[in-house]
PDB file of N, CA and C in Angstrom:
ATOM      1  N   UNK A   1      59.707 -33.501 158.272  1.00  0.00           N
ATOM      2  CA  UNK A   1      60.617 -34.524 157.791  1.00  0.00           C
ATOM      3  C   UNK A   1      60.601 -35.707 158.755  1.00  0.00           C
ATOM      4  N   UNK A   2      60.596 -36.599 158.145  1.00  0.00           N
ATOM      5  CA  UNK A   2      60.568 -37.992 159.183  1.00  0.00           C
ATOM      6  C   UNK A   2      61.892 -38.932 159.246  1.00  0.00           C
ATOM      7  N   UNK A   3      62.249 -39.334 159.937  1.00  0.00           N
ATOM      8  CA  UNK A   3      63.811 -39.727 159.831  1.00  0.00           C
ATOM      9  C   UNK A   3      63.448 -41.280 160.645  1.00  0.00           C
ATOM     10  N   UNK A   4      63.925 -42.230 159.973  1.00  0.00           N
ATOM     11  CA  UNK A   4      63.737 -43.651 159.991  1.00  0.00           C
ATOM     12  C   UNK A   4      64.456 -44.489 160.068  1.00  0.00           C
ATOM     13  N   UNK A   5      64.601 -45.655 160.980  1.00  0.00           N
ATOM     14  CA  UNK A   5      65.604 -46.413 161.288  1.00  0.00           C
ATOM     15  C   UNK A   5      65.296 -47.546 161.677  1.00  0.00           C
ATOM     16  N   UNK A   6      65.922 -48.628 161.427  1.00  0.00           N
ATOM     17  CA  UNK A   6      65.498 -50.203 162.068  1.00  0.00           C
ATOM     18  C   UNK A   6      66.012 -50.898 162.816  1.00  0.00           C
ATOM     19  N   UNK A   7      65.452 -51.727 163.574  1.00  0.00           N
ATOM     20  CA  UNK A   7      66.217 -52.725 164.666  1.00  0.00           C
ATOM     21  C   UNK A   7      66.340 -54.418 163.851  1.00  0.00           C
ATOM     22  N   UNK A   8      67.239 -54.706 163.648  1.00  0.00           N
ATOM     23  CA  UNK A   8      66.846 -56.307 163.208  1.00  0.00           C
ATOM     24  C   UNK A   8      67.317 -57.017 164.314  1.00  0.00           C
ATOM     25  N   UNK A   9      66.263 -58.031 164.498  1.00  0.00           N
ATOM     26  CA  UNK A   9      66.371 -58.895 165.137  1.00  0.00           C
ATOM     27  C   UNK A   9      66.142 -60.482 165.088  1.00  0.00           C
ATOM     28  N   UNK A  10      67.067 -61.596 165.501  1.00  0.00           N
ATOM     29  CA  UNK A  10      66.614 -62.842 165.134  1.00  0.00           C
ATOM     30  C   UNK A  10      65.360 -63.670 166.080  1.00  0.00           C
ATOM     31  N   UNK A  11      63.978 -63.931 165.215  1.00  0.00           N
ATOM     32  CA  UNK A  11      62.974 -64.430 165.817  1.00  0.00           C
ATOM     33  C   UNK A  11      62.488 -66.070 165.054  1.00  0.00           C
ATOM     34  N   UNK A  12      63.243 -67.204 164.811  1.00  0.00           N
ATOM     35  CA  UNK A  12      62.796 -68.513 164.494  1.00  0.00           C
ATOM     36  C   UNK A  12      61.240 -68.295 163.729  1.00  0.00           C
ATOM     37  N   UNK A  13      61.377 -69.026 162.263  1.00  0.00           N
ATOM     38  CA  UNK A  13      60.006 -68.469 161.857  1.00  0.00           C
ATOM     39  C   UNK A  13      59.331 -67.506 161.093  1.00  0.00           C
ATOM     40  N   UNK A  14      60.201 -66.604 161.784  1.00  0.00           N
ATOM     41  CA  UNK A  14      59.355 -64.959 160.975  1.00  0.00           C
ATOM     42  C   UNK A  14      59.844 -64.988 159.893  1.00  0.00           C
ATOM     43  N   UNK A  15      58.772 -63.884 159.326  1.00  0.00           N
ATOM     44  CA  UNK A  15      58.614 -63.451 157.802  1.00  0.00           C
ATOM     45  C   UNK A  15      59.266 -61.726 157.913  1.00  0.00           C
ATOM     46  N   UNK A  16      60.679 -61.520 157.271  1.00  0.00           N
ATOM     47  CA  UNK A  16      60.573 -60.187 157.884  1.00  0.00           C
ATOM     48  C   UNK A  16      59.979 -58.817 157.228  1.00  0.00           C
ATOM     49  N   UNK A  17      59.257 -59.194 155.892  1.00  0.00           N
ATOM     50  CA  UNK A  17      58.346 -58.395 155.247  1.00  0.00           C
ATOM     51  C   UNK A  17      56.675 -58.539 156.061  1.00  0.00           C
ATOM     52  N   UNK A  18      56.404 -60.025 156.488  1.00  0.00           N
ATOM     53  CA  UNK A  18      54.748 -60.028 157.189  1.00  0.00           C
ATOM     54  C   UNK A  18      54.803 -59.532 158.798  1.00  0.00           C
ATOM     55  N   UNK A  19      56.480 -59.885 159.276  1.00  0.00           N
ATOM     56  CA  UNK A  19      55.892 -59.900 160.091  1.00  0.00           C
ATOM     57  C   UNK A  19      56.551 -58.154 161.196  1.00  0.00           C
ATOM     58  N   UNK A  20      57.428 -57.458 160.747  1.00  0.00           N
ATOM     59  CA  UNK A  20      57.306 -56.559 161.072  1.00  0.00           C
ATOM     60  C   UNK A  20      56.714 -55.068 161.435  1.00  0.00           C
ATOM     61  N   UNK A  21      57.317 -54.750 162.187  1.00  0.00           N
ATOM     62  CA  UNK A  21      56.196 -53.799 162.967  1.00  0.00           C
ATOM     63  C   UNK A  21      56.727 -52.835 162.944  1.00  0.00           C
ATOM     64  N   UNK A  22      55.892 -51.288 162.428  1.00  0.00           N
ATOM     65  CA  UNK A  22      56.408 -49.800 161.875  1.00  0.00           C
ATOM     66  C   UNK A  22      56.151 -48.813 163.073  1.00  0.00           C
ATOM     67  N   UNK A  23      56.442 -48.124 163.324  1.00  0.00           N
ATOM     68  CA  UNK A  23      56.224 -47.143 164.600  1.00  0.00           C
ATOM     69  C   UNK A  23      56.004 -45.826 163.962  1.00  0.00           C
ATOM     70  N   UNK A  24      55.128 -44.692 163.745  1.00  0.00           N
ATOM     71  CA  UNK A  24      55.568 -43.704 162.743  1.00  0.00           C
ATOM     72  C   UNK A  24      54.855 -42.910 163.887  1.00  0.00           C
ATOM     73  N   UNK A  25      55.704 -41.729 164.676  1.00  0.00           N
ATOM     74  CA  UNK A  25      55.292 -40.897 165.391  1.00  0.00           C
ATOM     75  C   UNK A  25      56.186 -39.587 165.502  1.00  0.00           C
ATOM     76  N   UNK A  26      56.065 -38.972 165.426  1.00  0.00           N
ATOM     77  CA  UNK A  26      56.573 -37.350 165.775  1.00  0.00           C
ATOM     78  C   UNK A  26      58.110 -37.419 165.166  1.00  0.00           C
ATOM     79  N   UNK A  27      57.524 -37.576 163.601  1.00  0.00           N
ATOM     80  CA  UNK A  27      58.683 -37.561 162.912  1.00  0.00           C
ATOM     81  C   UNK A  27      60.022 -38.383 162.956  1.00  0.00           C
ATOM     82  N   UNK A  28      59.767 -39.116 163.488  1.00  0.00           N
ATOM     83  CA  UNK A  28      60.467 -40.557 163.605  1.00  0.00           C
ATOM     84  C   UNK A  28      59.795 -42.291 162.981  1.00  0.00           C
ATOM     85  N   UNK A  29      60.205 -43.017 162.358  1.00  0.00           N
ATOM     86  CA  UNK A  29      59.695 -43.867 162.094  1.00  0.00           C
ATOM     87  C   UNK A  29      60.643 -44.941 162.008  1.00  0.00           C
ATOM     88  N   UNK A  30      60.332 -46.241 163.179  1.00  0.00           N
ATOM     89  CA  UNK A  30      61.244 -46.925 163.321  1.00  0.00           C
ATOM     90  C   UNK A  30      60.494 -48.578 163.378  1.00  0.00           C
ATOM     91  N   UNK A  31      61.394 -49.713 162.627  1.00  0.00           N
ATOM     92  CA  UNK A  31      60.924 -50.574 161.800  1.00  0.00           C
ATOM     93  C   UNK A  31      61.644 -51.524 162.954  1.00  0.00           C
ATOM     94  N   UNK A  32      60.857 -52.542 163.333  1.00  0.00           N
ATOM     95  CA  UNK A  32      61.440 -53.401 164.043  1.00  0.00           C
ATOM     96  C   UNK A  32      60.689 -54.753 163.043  1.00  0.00           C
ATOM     97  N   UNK A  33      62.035 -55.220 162.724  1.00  0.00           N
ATOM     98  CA  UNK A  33      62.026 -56.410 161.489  1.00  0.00           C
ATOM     99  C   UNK A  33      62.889 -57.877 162.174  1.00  0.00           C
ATOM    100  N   UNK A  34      61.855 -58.818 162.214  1.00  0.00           N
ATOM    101  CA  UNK A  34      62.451 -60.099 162.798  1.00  0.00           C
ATOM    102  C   UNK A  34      63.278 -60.866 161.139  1.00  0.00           C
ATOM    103  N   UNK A  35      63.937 -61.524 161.492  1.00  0.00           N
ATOM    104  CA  UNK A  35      64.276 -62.542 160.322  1.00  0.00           C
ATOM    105  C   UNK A  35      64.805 -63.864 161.041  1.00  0.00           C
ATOM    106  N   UNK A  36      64.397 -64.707 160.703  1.00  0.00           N
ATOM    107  CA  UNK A  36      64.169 -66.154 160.486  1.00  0.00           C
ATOM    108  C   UNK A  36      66.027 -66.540 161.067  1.00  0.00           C
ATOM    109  N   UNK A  37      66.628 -66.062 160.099  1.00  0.00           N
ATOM    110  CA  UNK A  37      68.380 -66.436 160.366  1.00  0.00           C
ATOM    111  C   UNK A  37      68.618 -65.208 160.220  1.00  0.00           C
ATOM    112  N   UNK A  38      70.424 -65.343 161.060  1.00  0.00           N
ATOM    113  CA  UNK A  38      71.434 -63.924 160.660  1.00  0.00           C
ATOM    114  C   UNK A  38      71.571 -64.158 159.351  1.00  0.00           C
ATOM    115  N   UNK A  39      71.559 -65.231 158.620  1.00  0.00           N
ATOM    116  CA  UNK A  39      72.150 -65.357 157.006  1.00  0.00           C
ATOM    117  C   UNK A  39      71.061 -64.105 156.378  1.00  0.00           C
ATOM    118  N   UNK A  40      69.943 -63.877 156.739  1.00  0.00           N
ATOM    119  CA  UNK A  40      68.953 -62.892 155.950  1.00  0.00           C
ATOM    120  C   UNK A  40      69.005 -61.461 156.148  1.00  0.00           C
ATOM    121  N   UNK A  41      69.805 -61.470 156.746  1.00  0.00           N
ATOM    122  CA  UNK A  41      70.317 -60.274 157.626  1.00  0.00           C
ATOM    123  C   UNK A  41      70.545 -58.531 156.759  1.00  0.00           C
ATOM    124  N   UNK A  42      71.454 -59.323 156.006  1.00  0.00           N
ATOM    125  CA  UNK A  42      72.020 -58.092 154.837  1.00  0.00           C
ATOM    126  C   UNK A  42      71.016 -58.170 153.908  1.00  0.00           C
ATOM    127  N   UNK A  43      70.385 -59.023 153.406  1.00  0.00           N
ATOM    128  CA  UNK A  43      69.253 -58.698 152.228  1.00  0.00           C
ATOM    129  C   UNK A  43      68.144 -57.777 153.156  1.00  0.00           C
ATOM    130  N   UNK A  44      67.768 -57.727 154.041  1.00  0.00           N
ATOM    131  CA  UNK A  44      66.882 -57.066 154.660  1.00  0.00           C
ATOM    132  C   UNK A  44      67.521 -55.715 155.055  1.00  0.00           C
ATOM    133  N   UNK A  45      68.378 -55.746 155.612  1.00  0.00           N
ATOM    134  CA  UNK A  45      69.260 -54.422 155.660  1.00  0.00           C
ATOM    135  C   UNK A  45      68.784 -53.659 153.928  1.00  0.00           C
ATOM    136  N   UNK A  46      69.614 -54.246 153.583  1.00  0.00           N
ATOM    137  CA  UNK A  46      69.715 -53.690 151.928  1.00  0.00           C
ATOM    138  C   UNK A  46      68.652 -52.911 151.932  1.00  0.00           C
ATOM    139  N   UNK A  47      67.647 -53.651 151.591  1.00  0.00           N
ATOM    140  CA  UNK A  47      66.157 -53.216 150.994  1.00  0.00           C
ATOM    141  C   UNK A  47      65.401 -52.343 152.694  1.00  0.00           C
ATOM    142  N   UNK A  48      66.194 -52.407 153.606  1.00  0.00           N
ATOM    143  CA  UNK A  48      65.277 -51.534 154.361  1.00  0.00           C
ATOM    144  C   UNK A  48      65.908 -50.030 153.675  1.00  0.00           C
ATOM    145  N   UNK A  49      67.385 -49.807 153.616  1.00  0.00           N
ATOM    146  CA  UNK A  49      67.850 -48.772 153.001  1.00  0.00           C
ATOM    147  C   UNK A  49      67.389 -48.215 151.955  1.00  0.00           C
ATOM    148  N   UNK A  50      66.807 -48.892 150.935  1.00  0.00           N
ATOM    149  CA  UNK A  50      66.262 -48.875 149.648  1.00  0.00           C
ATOM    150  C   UNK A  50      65.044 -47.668 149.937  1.00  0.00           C
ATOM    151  N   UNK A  51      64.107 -48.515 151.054  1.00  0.00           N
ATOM    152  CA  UNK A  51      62.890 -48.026 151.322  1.00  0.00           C
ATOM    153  C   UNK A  51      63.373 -46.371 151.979  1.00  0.00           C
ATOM    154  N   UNK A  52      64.787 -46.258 152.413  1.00  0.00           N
ATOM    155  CA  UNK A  52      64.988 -44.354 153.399  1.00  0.00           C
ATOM    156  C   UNK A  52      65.303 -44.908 154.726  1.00  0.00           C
ATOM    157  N   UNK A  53      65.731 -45.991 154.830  1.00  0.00           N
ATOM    158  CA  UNK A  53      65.927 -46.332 156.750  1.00  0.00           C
ATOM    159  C   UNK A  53      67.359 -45.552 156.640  1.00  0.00           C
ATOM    160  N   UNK A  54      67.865 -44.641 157.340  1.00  0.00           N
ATOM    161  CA  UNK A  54      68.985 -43.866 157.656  1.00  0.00           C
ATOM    162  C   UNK A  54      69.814 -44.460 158.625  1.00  0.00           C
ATOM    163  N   UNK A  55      69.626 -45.695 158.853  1.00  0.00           N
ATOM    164  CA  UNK A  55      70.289 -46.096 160.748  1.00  0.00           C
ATOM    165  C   UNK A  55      70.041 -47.930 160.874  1.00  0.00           C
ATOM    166  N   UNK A  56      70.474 -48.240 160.364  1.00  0.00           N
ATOM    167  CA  UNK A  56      70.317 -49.948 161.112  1.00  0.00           C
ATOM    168  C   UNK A  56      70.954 -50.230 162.503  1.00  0.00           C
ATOM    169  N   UNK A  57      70.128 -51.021 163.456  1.00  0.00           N
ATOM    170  CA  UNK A  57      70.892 -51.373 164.701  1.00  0.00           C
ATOM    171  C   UNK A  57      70.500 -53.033 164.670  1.00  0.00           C
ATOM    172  N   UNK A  58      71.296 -53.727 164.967  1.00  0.00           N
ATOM    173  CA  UNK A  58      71.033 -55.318 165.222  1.00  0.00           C
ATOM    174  C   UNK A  58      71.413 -55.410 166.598  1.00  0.00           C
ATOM    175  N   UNK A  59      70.483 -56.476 166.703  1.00  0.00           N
ATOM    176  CA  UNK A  59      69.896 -57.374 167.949  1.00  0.00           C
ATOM    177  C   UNK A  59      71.555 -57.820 168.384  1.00  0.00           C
ATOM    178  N   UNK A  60      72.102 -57.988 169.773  1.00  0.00           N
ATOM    179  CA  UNK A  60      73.498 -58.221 170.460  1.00  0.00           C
ATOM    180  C   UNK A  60      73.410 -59.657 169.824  1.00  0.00           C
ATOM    181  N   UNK A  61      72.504 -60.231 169.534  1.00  0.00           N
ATOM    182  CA  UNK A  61      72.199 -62.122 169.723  1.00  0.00           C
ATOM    183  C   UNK A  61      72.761 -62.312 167.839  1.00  0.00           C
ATOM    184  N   UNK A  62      73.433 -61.176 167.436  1.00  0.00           N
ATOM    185  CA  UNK A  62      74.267 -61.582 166.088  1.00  0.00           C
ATOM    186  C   UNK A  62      75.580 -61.541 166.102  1.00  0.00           C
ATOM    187  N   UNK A  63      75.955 -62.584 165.832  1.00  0.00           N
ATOM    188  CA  UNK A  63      77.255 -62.487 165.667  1.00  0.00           C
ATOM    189  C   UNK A  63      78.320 -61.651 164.699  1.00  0.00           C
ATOM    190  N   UNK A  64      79.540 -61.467 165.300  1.00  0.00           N
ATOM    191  CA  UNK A  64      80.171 -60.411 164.602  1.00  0.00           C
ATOM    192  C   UNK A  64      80.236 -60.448 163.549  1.00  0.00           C
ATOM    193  N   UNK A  65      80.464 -61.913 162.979  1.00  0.00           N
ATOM    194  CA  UNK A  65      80.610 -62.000 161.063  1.00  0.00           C
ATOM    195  C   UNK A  65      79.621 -61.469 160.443  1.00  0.00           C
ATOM    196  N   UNK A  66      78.299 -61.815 161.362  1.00  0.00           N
ATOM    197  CA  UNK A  66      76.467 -61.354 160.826  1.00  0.00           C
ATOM    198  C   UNK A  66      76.878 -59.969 161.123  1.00  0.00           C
ATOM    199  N   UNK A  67      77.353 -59.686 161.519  1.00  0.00           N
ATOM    200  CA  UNK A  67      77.075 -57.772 161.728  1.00  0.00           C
ATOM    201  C   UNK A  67      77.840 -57.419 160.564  1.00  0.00           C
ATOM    202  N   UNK A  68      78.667 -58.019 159.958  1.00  0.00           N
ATOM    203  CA  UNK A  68      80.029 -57.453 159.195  1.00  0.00           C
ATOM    204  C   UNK A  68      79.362 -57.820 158.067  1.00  0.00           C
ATOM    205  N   UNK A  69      78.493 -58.583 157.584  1.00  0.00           N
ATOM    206  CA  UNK A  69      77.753 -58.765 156.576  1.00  0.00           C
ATOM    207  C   UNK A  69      76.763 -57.920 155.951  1.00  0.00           C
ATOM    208  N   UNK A  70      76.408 -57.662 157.354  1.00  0.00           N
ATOM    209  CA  UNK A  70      75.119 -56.511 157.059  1.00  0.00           C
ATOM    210  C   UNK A  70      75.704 -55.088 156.952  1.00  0.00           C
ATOM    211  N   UNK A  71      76.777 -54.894 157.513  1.00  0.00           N
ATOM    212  CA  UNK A  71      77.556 -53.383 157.166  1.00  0.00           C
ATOM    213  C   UNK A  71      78.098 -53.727 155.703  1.00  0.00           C
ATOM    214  N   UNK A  72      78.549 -54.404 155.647  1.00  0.00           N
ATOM    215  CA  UNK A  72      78.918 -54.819 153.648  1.00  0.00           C
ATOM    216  C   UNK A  72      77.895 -54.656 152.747  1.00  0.00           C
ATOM    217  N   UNK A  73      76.942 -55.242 153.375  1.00  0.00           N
ATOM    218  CA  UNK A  73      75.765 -54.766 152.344  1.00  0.00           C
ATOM    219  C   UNK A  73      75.187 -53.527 152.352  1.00  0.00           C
ATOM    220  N   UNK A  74      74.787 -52.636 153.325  1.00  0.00           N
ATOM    221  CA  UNK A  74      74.401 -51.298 153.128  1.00  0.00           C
ATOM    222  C   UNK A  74      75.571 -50.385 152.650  1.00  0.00           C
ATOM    223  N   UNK A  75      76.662 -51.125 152.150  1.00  0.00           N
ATOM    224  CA  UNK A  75      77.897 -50.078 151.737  1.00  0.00           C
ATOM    225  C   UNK A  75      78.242 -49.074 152.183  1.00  0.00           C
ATOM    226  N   UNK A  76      77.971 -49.122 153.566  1.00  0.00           N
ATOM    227  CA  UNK A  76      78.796 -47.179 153.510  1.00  0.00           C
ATOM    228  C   UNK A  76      77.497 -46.827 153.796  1.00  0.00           C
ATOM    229  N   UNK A  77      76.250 -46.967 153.507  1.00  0.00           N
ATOM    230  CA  UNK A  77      75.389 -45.967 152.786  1.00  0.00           C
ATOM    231  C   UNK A  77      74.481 -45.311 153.696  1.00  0.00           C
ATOM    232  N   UNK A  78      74.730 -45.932 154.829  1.00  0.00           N
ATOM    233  CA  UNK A  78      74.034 -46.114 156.413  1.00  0.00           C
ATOM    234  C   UNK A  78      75.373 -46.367 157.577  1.00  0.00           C
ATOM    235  N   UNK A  79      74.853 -46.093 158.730  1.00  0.00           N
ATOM    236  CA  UNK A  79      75.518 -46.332 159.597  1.00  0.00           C
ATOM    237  C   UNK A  79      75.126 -47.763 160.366  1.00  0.00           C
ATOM    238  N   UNK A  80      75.775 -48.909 161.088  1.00  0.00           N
ATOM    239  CA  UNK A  80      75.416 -49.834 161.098  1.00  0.00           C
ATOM    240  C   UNK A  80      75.977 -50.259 162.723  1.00  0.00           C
ATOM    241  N   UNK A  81      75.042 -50.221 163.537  1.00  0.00           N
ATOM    242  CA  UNK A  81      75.086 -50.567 165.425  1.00  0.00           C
ATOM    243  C   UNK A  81      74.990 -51.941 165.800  1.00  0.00           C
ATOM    244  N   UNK A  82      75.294 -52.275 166.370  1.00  0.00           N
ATOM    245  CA  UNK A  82      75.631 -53.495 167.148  1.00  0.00           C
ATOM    246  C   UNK A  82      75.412 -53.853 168.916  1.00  0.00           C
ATOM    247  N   UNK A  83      74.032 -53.801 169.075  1.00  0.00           N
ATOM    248  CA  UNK A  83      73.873 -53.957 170.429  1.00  0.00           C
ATOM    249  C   UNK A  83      75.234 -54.742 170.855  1.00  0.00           C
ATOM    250  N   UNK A  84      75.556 -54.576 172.170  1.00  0.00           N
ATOM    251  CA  UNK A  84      76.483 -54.719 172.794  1.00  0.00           C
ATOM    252  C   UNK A  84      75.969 -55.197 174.214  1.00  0.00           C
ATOM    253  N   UNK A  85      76.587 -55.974 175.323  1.00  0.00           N
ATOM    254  CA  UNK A  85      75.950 -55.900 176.734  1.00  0.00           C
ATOM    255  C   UNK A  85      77.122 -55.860 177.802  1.00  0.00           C
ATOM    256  N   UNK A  86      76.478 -55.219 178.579  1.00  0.00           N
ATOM    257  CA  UNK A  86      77.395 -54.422 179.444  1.00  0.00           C
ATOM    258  C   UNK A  86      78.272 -55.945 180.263  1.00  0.00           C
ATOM    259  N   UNK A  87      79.458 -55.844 180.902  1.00  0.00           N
ATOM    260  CA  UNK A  87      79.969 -56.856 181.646  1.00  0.00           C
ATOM    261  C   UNK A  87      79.185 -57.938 182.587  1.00  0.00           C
ATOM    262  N   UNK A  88      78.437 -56.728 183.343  1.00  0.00           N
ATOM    263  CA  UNK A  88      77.578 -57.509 184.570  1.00  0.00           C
ATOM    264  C   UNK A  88      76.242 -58.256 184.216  1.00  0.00           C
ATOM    265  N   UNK A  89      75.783 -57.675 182.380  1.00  0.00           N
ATOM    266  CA  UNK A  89      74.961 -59.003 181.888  1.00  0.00           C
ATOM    267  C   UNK A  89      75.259 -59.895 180.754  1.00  0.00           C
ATOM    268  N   UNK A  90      76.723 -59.883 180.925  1.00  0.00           N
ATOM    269  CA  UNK A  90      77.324 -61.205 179.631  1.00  0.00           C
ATOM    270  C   UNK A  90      76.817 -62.638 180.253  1.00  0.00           C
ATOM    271  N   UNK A  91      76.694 -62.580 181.441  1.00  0.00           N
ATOM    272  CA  UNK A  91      76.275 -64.225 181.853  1.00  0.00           C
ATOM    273  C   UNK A  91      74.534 -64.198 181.589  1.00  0.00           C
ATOM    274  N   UNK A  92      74.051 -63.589 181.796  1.00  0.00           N
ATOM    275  CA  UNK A  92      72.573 -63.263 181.653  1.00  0.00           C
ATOM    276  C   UNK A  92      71.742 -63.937 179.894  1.00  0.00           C
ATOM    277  N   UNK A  93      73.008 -63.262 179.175  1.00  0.00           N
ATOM    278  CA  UNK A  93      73.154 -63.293 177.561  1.00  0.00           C
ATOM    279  C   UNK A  93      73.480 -64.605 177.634  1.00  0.00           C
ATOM    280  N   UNK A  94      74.329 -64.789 178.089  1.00  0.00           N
ATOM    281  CA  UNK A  94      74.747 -66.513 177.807  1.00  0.00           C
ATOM    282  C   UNK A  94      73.651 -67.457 178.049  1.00  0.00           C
ATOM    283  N   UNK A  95      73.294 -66.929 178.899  1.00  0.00           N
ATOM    284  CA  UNK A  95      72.236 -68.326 179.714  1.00  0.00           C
ATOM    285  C   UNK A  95      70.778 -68.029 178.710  1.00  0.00           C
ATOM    286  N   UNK A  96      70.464 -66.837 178.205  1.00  0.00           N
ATOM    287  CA  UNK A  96      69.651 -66.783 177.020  1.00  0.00           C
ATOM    288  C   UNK A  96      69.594 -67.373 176.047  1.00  0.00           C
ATOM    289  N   UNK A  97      70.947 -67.257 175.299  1.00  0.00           N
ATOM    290  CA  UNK A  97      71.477 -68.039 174.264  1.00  0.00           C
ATOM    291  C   UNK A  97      71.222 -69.687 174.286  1.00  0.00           C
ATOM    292  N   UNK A  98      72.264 -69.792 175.276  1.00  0.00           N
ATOM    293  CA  UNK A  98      71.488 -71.664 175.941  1.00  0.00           C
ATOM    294  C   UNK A  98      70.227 -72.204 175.360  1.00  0.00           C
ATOM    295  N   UNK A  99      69.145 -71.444 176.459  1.00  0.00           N
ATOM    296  CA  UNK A  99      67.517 -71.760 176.401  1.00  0.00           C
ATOM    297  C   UNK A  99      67.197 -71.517 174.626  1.00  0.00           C
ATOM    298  N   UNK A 100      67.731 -70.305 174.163  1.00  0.00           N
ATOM    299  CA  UNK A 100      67.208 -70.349 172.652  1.00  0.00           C
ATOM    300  C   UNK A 100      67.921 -71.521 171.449  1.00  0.00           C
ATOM    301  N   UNK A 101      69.120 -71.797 171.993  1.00  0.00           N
ATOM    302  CA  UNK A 101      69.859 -72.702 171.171  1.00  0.00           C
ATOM    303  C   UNK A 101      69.248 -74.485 171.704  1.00  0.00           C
ATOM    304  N   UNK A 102      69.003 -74.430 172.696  1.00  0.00           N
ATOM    305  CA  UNK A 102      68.526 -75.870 173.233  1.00  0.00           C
ATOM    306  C   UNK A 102      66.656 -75.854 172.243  1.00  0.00           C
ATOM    307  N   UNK A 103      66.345 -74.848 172.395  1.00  0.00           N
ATOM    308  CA  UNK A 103      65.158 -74.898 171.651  1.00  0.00           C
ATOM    309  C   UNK A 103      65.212 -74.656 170.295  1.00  0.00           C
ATOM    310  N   UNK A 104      65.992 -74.767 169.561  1.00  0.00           N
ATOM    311  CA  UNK A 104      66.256 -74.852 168.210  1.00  0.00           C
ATOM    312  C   UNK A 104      66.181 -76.600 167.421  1.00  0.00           C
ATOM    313  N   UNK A 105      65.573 -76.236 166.217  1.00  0.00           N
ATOM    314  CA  UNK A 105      65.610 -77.786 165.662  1.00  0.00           C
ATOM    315  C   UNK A 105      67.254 -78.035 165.745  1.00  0.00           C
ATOM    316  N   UNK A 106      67.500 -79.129 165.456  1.00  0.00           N
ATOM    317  CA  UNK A 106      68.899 -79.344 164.981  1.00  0.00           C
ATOM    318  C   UNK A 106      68.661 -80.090 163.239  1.00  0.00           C
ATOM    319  N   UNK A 107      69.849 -79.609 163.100  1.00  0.00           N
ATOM    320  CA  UNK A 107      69.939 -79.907 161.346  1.00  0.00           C
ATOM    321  C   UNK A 107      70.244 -81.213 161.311  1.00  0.00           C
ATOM    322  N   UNK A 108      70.374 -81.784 160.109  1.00  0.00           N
ATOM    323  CA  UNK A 108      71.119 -82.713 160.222  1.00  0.00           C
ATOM    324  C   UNK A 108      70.123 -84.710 159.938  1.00  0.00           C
TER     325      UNK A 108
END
């Protein structure tokens, strides 16, 4: 029996059907799926469930509403994780965030 689970994560760009990557080893098989925005978040959730993913975990770099979206959409039907970071690297995270948000187009 193989038991399967995914990481989503936000990567500017990606395709999260081209461009993810499957791991299938010793009865484990785990899907690490980029998407473009948190807005894509729950449609990809959804349909990873569809496919047998038993376990979604998202990337800490989503925000809580994006996490609460993506647990709405797998209904119940899955369990749904939320990287988290420990106290002594919330500044670490921040200063990440920065560099990725300064390198973002702006809208507008």
């Amino acid at each position: 029996m193989t038991v399967a689970w995914a990481y989503i994560y936000e990567h500017p760009g990606s395709d999260p059907a081209d461009d993810r990557v499957v791991l299938d080893r010793d009865g484990q098989r785990t899907y690490l799926v980029p998407v473009p925005d948190p807005s894509m978040a729950p449609a990809v959730a959804a349909d990873l469930v569809a496919e047998g993913v038993a376990l979604i975990e998202l990337c800490g770099g989503f925000a809580l509403p994006a996490a609460a979206r993506v647990a709405e959409a797998v209904g119940g039907r899955v369990p749904v994780g939320h990287v988290t970071f420990a106290v002594d690297s919330v500044r670490g995270a921040a200063r990440y965030g920065d560099l990725f948000e300064a390198d973002q187009p702006q809208a507008g």
